[in-house]
C-alpha atoms as a PDB file:
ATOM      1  CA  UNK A   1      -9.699   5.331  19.627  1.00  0.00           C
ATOM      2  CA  UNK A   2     -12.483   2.708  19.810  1.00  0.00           C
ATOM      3  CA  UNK A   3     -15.398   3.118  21.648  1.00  0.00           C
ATOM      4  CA  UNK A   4     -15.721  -0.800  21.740  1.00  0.00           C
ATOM      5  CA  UNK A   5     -15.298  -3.198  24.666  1.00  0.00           C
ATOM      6  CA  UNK A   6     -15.324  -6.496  26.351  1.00  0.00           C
ATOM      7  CA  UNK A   7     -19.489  -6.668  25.949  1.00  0.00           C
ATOM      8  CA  UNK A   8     -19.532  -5.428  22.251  1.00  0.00           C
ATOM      9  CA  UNK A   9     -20.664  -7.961  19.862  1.00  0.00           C
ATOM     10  CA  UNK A  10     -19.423  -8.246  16.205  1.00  0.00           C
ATOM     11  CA  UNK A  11     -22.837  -7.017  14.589  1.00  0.00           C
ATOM     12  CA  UNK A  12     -22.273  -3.688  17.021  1.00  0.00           C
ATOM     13  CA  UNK A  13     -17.996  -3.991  15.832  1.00  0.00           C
ATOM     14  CA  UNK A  14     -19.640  -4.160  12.086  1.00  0.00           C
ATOM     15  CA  UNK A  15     -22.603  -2.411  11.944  1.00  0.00           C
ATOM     16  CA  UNK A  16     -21.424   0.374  10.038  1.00  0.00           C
ATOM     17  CA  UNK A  17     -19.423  -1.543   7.470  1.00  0.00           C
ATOM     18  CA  UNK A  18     -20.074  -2.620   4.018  1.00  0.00           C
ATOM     19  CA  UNK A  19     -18.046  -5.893   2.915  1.00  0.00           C
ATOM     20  CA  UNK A  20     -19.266  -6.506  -0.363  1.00  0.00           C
ATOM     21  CA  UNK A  21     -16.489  -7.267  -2.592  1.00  0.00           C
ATOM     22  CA  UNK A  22     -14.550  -9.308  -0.267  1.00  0.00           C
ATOM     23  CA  UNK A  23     -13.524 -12.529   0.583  1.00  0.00           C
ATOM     24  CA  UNK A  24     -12.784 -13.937   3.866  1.00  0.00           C
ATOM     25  CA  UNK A  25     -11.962 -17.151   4.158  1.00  0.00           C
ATOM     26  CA  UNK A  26     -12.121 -18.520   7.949  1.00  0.00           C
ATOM     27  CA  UNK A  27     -10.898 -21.617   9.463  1.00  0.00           C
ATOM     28  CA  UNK A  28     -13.040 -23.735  11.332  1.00  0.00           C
ATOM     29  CA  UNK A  29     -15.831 -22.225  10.150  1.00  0.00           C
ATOM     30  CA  UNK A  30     -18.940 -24.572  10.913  1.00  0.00           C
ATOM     31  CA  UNK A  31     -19.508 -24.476  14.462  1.00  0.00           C
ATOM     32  CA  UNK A  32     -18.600 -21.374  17.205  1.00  0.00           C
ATOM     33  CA  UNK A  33     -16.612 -18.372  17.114  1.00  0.00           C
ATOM     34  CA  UNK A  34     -15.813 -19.209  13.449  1.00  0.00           C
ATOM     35  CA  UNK A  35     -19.650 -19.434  12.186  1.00  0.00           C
ATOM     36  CA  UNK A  36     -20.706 -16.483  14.458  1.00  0.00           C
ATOM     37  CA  UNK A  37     -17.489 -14.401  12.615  1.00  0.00           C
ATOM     38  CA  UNK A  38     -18.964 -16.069   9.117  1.00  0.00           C
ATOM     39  CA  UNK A  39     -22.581 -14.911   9.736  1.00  0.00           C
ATOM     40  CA  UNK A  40     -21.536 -11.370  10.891  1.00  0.00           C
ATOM     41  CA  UNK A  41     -19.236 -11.295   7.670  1.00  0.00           C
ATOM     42  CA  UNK A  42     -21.516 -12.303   5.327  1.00  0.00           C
ATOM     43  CA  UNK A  43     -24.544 -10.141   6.784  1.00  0.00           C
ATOM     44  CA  UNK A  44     -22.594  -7.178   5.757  1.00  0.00           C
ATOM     45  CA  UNK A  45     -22.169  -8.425   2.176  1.00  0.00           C
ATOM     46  CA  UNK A  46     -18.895 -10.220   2.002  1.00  0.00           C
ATOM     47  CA  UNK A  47     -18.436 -13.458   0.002  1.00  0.00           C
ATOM     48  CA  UNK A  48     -17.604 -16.249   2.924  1.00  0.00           C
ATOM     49  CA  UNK A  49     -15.133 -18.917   2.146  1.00  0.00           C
ATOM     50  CA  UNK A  50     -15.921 -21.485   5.218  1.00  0.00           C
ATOM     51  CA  UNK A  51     -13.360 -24.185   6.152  1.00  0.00           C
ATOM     52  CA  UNK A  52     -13.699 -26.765   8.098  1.00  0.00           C
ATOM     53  CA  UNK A  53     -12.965 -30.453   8.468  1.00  0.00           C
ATOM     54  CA  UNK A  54     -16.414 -32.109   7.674  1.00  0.00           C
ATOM     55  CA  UNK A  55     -18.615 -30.916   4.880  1.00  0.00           C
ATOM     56  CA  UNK A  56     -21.627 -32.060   6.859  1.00  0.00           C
ATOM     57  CA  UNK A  57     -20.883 -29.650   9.186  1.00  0.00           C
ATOM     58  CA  UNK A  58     -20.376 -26.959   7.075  1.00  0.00           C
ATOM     59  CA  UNK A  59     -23.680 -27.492   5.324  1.00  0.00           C
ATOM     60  CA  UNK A  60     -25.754 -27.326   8.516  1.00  0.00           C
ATOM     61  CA  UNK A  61     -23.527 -24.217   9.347  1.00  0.00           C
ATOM     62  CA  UNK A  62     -24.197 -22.791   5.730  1.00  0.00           C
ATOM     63  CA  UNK A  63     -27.927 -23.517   6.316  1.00  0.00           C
ATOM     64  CA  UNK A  64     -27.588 -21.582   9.822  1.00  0.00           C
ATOM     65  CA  UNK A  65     -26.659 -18.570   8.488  1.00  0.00           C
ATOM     66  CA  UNK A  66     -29.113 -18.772   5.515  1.00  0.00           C
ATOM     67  CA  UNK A  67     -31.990 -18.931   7.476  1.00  0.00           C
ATOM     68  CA  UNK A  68     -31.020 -16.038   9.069  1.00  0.00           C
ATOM     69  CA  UNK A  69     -29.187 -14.017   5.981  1.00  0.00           C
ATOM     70  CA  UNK A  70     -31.229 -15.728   2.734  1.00  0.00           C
ATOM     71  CA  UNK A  71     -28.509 -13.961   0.545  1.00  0.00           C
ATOM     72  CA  UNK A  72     -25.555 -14.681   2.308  1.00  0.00           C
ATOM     73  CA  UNK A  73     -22.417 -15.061  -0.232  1.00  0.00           C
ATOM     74  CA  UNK A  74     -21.420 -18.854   1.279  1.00  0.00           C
ATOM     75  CA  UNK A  75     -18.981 -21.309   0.093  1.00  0.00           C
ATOM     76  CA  UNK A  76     -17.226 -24.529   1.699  1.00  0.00           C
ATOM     77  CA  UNK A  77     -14.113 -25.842   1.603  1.00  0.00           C
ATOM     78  CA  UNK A  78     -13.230 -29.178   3.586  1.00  0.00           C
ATOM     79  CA  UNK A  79      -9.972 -29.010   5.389  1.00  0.00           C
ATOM     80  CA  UNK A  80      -8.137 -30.757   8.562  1.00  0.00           C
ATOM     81  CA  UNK A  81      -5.626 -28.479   9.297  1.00  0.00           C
ATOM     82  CA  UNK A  82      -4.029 -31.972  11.461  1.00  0.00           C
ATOM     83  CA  UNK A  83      -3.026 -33.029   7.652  1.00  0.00           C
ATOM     84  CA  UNK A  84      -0.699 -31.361   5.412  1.00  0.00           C
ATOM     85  CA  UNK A  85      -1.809 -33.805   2.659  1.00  0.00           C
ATOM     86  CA  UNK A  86      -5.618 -31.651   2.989  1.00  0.00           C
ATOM     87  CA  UNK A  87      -4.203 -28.679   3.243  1.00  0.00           C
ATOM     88  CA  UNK A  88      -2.394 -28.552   0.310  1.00  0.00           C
ATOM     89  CA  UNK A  89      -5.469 -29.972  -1.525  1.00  0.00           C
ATOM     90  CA  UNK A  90      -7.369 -27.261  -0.026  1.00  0.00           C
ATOM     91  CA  UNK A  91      -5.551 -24.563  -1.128  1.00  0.00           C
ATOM     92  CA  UNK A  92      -4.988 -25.692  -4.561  1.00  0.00           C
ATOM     93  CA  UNK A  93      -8.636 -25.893  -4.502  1.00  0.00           C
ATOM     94  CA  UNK A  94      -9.135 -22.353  -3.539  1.00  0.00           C
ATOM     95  CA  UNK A  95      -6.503 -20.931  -5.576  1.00  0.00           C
ATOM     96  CA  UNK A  96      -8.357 -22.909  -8.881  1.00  0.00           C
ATOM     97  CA  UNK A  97     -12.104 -21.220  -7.346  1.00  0.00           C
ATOM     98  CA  UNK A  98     -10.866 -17.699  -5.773  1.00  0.00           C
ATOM     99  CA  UNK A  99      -9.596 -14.855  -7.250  1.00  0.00           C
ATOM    100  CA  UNK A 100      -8.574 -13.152  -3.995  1.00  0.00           C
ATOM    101  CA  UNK A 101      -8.510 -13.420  -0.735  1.00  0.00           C
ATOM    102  CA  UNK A 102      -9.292 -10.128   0.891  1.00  0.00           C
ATOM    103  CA  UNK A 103      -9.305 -11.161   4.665  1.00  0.00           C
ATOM    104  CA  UNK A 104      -8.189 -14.406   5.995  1.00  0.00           C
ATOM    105  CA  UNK A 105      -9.398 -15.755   9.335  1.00  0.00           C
ATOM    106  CA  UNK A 106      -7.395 -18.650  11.063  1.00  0.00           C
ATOM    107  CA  UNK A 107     -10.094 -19.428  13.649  1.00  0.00           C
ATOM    108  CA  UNK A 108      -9.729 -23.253  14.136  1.00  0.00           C
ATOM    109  CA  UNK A 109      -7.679 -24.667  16.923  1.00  0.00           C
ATOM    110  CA  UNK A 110      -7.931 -27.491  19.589  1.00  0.00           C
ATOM    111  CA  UNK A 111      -7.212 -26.775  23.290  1.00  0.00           C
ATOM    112  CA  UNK A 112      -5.828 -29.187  26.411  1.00  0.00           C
ATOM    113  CA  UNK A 113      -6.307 -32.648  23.978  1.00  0.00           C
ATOM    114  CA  UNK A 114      -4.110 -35.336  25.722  1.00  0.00           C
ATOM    115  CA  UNK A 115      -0.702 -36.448  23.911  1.00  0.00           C
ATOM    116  CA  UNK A 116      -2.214 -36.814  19.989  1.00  0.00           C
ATOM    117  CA  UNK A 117      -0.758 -36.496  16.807  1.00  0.00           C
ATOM    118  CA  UNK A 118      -1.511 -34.834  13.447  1.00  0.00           C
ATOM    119  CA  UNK A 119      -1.381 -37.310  10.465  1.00  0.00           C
ATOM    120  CA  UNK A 120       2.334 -35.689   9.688  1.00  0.00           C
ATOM    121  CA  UNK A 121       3.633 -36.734  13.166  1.00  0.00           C
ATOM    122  CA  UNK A 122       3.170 -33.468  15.007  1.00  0.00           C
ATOM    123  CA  UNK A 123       2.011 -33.054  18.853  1.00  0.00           C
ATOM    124  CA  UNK A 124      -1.729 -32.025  18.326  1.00  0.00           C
ATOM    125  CA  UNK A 125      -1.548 -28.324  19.978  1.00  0.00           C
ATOM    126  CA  UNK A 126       1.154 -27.207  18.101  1.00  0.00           C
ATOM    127  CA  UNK A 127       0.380 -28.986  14.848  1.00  0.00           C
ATOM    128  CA  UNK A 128      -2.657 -27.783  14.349  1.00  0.00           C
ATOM    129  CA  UNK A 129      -3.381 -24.531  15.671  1.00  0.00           C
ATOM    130  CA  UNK A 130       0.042 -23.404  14.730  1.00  0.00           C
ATOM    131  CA  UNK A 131       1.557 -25.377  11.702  1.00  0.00           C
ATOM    132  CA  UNK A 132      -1.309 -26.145  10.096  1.00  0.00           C
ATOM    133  CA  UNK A 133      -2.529 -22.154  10.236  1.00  0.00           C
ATOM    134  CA  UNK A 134       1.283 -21.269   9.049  1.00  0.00           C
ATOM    135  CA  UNK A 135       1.123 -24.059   6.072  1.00  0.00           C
ATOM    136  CA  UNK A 136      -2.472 -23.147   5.347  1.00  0.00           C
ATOM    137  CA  UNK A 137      -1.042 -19.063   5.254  1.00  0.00           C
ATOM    138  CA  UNK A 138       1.465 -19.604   2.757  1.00  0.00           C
ATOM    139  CA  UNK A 139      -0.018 -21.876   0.320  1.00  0.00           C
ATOM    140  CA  UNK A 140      -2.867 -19.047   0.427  1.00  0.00           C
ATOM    141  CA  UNK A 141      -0.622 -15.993   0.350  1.00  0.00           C
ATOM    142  CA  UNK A 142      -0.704 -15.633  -3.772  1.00  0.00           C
ATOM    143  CA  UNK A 143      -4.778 -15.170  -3.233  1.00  0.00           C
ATOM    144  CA  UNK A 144      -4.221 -12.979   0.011  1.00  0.00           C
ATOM    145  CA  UNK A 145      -1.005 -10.827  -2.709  1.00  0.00           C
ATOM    146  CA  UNK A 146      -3.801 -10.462  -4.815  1.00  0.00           C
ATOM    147  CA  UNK A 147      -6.685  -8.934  -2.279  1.00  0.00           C
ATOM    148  CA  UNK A 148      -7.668  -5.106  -1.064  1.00  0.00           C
ATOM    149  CA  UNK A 149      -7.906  -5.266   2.719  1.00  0.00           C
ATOM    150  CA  UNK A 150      -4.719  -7.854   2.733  1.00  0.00           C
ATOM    151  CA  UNK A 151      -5.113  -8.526   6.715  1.00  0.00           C
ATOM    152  CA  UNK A 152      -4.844 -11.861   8.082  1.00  0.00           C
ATOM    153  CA  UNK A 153      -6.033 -12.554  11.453  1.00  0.00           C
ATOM    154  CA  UNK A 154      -4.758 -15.536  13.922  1.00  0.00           C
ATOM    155  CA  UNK A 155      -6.495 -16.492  17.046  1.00  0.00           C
ATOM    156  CA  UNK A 156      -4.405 -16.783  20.211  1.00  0.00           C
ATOM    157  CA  UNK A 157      -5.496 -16.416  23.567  1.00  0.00           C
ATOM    158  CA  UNK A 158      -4.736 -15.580  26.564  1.00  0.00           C
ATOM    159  CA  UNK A 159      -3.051 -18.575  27.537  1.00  0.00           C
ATOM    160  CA  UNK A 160      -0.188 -17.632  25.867  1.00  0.00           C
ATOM    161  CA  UNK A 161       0.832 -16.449  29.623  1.00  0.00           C
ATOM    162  CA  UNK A 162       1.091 -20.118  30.634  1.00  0.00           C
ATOM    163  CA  UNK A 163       4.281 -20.457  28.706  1.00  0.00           C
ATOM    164  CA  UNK A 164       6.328 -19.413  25.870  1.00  0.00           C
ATOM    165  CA  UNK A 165       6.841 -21.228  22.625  1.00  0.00           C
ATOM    166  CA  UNK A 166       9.501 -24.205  23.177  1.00  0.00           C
ATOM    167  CA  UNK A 167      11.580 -24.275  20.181  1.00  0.00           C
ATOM    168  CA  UNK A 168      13.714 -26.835  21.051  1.00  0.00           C
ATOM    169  CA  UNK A 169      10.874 -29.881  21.687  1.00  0.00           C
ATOM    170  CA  UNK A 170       7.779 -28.323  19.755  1.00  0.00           C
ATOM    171  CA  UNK A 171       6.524 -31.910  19.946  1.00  0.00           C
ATOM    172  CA  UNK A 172       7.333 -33.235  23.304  1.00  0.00           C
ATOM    173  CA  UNK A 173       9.506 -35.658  22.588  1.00  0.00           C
ATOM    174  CA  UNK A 174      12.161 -34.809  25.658  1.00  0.00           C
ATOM    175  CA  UNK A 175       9.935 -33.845  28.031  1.00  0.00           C
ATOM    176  CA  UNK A 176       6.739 -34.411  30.000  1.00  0.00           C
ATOM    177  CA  UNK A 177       3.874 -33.863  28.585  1.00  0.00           C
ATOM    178  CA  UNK A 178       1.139 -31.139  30.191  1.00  0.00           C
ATOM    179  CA  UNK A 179      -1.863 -30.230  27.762  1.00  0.00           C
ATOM    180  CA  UNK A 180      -2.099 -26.876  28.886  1.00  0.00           C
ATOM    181  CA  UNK A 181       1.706 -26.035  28.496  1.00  0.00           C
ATOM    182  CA  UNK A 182       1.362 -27.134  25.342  1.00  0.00           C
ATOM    183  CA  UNK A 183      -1.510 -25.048  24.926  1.00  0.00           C
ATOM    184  CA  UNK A 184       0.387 -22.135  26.170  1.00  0.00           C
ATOM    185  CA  UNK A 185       2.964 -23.072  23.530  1.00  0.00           C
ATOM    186  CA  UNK A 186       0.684 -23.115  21.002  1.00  0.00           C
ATOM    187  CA  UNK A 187      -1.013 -20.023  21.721  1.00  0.00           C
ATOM    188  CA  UNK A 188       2.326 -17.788  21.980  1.00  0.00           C
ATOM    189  CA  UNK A 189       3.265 -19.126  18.783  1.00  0.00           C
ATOM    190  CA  UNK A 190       0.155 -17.977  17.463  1.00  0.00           C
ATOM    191  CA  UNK A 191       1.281 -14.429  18.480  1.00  0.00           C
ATOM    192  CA  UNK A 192       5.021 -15.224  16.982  1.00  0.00           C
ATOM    193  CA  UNK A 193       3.697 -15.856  13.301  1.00  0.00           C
ATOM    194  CA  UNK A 194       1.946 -12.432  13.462  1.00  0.00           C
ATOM    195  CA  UNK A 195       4.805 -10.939  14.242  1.00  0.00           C
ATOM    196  CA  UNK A 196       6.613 -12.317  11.602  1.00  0.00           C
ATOM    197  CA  UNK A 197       4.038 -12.401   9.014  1.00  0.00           C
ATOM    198  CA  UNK A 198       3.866  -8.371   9.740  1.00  0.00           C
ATOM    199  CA  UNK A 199       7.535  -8.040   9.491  1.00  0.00           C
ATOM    200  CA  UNK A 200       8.040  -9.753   6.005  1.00  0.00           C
ATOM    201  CA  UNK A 201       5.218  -8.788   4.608  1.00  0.00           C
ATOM    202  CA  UNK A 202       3.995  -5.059   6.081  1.00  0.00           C
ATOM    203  CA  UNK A 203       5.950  -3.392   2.822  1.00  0.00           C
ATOM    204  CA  UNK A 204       3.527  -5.339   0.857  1.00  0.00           C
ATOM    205  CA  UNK A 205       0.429  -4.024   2.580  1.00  0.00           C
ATOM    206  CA  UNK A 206      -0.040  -6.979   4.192  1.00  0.00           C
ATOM    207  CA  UNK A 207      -0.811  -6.936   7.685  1.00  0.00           C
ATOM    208  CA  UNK A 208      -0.953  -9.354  10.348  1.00  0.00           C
ATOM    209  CA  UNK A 209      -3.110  -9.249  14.533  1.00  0.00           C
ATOM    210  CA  UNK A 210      -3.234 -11.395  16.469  1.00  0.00           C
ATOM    211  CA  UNK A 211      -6.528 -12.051  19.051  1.00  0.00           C
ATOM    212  CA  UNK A 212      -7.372 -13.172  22.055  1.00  0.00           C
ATOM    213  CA  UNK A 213     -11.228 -13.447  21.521  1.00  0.00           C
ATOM    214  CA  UNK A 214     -11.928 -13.988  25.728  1.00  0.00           C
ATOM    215  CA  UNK A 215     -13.587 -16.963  27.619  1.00  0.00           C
ATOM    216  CA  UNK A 216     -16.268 -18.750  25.716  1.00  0.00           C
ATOM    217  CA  UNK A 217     -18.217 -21.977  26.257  1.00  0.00           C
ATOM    218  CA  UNK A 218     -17.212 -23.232  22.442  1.00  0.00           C
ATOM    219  CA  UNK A 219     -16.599 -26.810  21.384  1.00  0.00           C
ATOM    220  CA  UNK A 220     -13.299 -26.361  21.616  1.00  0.00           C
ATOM    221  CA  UNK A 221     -13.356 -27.579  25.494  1.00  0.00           C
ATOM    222  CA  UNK A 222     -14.225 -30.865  23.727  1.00  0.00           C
ATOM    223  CA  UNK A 223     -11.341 -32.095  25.084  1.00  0.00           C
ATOM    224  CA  UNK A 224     -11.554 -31.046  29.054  1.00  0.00           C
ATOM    225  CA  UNK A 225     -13.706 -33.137  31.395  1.00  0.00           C
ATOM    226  CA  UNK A 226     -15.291 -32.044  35.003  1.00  0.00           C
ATOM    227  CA  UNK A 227     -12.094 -31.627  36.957  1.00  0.00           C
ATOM    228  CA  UNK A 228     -10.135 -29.941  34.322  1.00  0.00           C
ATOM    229  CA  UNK A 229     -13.334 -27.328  33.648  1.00  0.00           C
ATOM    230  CA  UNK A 230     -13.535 -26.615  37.144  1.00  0.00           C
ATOM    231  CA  UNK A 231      -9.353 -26.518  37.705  1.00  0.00           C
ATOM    232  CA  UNK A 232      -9.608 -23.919  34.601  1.00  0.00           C
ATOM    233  CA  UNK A 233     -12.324 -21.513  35.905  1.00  0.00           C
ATOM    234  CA  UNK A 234     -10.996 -21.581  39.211  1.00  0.00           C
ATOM    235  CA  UNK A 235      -7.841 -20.439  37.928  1.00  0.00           C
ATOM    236  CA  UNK A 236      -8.839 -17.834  35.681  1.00  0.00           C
ATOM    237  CA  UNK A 237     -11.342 -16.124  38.516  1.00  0.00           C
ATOM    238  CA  UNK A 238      -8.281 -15.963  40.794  1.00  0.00           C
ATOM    239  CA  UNK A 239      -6.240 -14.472  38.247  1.00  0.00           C
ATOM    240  CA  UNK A 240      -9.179 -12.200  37.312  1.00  0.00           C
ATOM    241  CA  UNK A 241     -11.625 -10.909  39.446  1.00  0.00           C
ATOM    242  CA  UNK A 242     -13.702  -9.519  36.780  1.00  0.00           C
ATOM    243  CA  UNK A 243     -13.800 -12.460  34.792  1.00  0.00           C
ATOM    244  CA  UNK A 244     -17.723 -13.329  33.403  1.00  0.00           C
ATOM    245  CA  UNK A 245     -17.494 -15.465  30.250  1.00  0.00           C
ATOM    246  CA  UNK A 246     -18.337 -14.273  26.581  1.00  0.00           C
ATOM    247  CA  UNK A 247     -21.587 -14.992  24.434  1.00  0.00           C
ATOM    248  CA  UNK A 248     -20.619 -16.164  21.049  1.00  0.00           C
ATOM    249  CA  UNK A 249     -21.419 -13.070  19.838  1.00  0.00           C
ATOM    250  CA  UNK A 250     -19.124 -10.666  21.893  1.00  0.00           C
ATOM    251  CA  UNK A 251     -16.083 -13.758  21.602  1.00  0.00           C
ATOM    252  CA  UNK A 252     -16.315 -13.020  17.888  1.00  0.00           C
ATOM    253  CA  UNK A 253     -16.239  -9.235  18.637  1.00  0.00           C
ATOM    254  CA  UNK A 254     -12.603  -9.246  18.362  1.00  0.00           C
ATOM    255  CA  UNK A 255     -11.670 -11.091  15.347  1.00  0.00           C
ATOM    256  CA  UNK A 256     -14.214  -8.647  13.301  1.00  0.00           C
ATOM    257  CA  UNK A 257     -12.618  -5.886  14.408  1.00  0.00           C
ATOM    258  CA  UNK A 258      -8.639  -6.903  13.542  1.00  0.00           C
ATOM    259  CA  UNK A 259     -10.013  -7.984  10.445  1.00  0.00           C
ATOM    260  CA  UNK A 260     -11.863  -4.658   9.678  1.00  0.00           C
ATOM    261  CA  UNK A 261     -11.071  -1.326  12.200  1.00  0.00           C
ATOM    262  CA  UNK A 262      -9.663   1.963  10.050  1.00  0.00           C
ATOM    263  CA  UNK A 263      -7.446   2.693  12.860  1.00  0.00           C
ATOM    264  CA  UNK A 264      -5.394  -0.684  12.351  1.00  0.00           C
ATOM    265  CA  UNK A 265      -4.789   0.171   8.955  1.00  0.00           C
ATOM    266  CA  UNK A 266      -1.225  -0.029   8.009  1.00  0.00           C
ATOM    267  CA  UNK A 267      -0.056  -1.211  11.109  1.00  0.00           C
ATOM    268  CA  UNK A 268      -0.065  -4.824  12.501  1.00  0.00           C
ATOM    269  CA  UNK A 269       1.706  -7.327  14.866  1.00  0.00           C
ATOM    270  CA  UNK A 270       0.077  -6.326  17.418  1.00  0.00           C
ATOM    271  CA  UNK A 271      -2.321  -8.468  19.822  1.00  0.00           C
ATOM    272  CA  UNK A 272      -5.477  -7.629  20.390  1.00  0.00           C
ATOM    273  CA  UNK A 273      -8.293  -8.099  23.004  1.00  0.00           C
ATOM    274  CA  UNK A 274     -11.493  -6.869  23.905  1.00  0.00           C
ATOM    275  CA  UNK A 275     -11.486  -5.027  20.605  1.00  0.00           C
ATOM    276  CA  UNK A 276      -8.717  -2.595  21.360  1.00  0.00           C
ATOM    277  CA  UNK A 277      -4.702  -3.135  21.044  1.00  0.00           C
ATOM    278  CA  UNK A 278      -3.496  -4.890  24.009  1.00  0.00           C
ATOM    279  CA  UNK A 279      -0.146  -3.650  25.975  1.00  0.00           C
ATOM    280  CA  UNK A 280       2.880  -5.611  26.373  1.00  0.00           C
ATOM    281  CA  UNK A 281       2.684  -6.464  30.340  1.00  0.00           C
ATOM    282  CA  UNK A 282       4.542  -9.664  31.955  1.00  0.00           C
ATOM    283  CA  UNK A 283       3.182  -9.329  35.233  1.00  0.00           C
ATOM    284  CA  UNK A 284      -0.861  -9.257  35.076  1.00  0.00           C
ATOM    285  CA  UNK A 285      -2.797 -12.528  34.873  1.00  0.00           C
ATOM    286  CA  UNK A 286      -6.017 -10.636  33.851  1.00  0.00           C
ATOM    287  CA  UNK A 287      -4.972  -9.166  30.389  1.00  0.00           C
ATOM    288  CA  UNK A 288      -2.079  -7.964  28.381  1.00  0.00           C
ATOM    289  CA  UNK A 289       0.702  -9.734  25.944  1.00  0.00           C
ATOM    290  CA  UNK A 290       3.529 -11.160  27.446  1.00  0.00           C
ATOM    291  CA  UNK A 291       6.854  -9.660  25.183  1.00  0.00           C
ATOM    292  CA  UNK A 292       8.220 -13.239  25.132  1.00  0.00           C
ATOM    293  CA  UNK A 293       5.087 -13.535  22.451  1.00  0.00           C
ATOM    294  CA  UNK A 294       6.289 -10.390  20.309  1.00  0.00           C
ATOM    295  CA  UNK A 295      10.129 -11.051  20.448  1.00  0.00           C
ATOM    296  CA  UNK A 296      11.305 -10.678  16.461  1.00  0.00           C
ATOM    297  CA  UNK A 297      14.336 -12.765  17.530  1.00  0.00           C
ATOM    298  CA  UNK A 298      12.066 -15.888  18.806  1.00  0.00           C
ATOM    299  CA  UNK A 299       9.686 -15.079  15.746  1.00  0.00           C
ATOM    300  CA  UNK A 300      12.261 -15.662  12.989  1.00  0.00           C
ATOM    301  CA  UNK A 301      13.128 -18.712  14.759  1.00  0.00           C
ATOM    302  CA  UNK A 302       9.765 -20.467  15.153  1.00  0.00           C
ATOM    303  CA  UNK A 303       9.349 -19.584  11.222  1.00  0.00           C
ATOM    304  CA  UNK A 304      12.730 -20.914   9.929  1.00  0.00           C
ATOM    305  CA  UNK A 305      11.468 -24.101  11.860  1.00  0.00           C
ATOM    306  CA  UNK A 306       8.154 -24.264  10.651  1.00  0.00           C
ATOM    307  CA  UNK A 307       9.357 -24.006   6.851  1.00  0.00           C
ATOM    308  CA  UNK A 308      10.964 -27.313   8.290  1.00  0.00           C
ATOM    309  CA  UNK A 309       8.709 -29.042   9.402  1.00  0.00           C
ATOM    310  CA  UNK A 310       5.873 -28.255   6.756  1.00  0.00           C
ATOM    311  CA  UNK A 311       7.951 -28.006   3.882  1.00  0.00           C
ATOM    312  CA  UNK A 312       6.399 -24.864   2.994  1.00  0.00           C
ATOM    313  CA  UNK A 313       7.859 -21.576   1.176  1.00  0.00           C
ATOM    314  CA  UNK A 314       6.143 -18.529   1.343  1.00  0.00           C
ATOM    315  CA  UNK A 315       6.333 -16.112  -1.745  1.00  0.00           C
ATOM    316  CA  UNK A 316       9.634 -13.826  -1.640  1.00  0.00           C
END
């Protein structure tokens, strides 16, 4: 049972762990929860593989965490996850650098844009923080075959309880468009590739969580100006009385702990928050997973459509 908790942080999640010899390779690495998960990582001796979609970027993010860690294992990798083109040139480029891939971290995402598109055509939500996590997964896979703690770990969130995953109009092309029902969308679907990673590949001692890190003031509320902030907050204090946003820090708590905890070992699909297993609950607004997120039916769908729309296989 852990003794950890909405207020730990992920030095306190990692302070007893030793990570040399592995590689983690995290999405949208160079600014947030991503960089804060990199730094922890790397301060406990594991080699970093940070992704991200400007190299700029990821150097000042690499020099962050050097000034701090001087010996910090850190490489780059530029990436836009909105572009199957990079990500297929990304992971060609990591399989040609990296032996393994021990733990990876699909961080990135985008949250309540207005009706965008990936290069490939795809609504912006669901294209990016789904697809482009699920094409990024498999082209990695043969690294992540080849590792020792074989976990991968997808951020969700707790939005997933705005709505389920619409499989029939991912993209919004028969109905009206709301950014944060396609959020929700997103975000559940986030929770239906763990499920299915976990099934297909648990008898390969791979293992899949998925993670709601908790509220954080991150760039990735780029998109959501004055009224939209305010509608947001408002909402989530109503549906939580005990709400108090995250440090940095404690939001990356989470992901450190999926990605490392003994008791997880062997067993995944599960969604995590606040550093503990979450239960399956379809009434409460202030925690939980919803089941329409861990239905195996719905899962095995939104794969067999992704292999679709992506074009990629993932190893038998």
């Amino acid at each position: 049972m852990t003794t950890f908790d909405k207020d730990t942080t992920a030095d306190e999640v990692l302070a007893d762990k030793d990570l040399s010899g592995q590689t983690v390779f995290i999405t949208g690495a160079n600014s947030g929860l991503g960089q804060e998960t990199a730094r922890a990582m790397a301060a406990k001796g594991a080699h970093v593989v940070m992704a991200g979609r400007d190299q700029g970027k990821l150097d000042d993010a690499v020099s962050a965490i050097r000034a701090e860690h001087p010996d910090a294992k850190l490489d780059t990798i530029v990436c836009d996850l909105g572009n199957l083109e990079s990500i297929r040139a990304a992971t060609s480029r990591a399989r040609q650098r990296f032996d393994t891939i021990d733990v990876l971290i699909n961080n990135a995402g985008v949250m309540a844009s207005p009706l965008m598109h990936t290069a490939d055509g795809f609504e912006l939500q669901f294209g990016t923080n789904h697809l482009g996590h699920f094409a990024l997964t498999g082209e990695l896979m043969p690294l992540i075959e080849r590792g020792t703690a074989k976990r991968i770990v997808n951020l969700s969130s707790r939005a997933h309880h705005m709505a389920p995953a619409n499989l029939d109009d991912p993209n919004f092309e028969h109905r009206d468009y709301n950014p944060w029902v396609s959020y929700g969308n997103a975000k559940t679907a986030n929770v239906l590739f763990t499920v299915e990673l976990e099934r297909r590949y648990a008898l390969r001692d791979i293992h899949a969580y998925a993670v709601h890190p908790g509220g954080i003031n991150t760039n990735l509320s780029r998109h959501l100006d004055e009224e939209m902030t305010a509608a947001l907050i408002e909402r989530v204090k109503k549906s939580d009385s005990n709400f108090a946003f995250k440090t940095i820090p404690q939001g990356a708590a989470t992901t450190c702990w999926a990605a490392t905890a003994p008791e997880l070992e062997g067993k995944g699909g599960a969604y995590c928050e606040d550093c503990h297993v979450a239960e399956v609950d379809d009434q409460s607004s202030a925690g939980g997973v919803r089941s329409y997120a861990l239905d195996p039916d719905a899962a095995r769908r939104l794969w067999t459509i992704s292999e679709e729309m992506t074009g990629v296989q993932y190893p038998d």
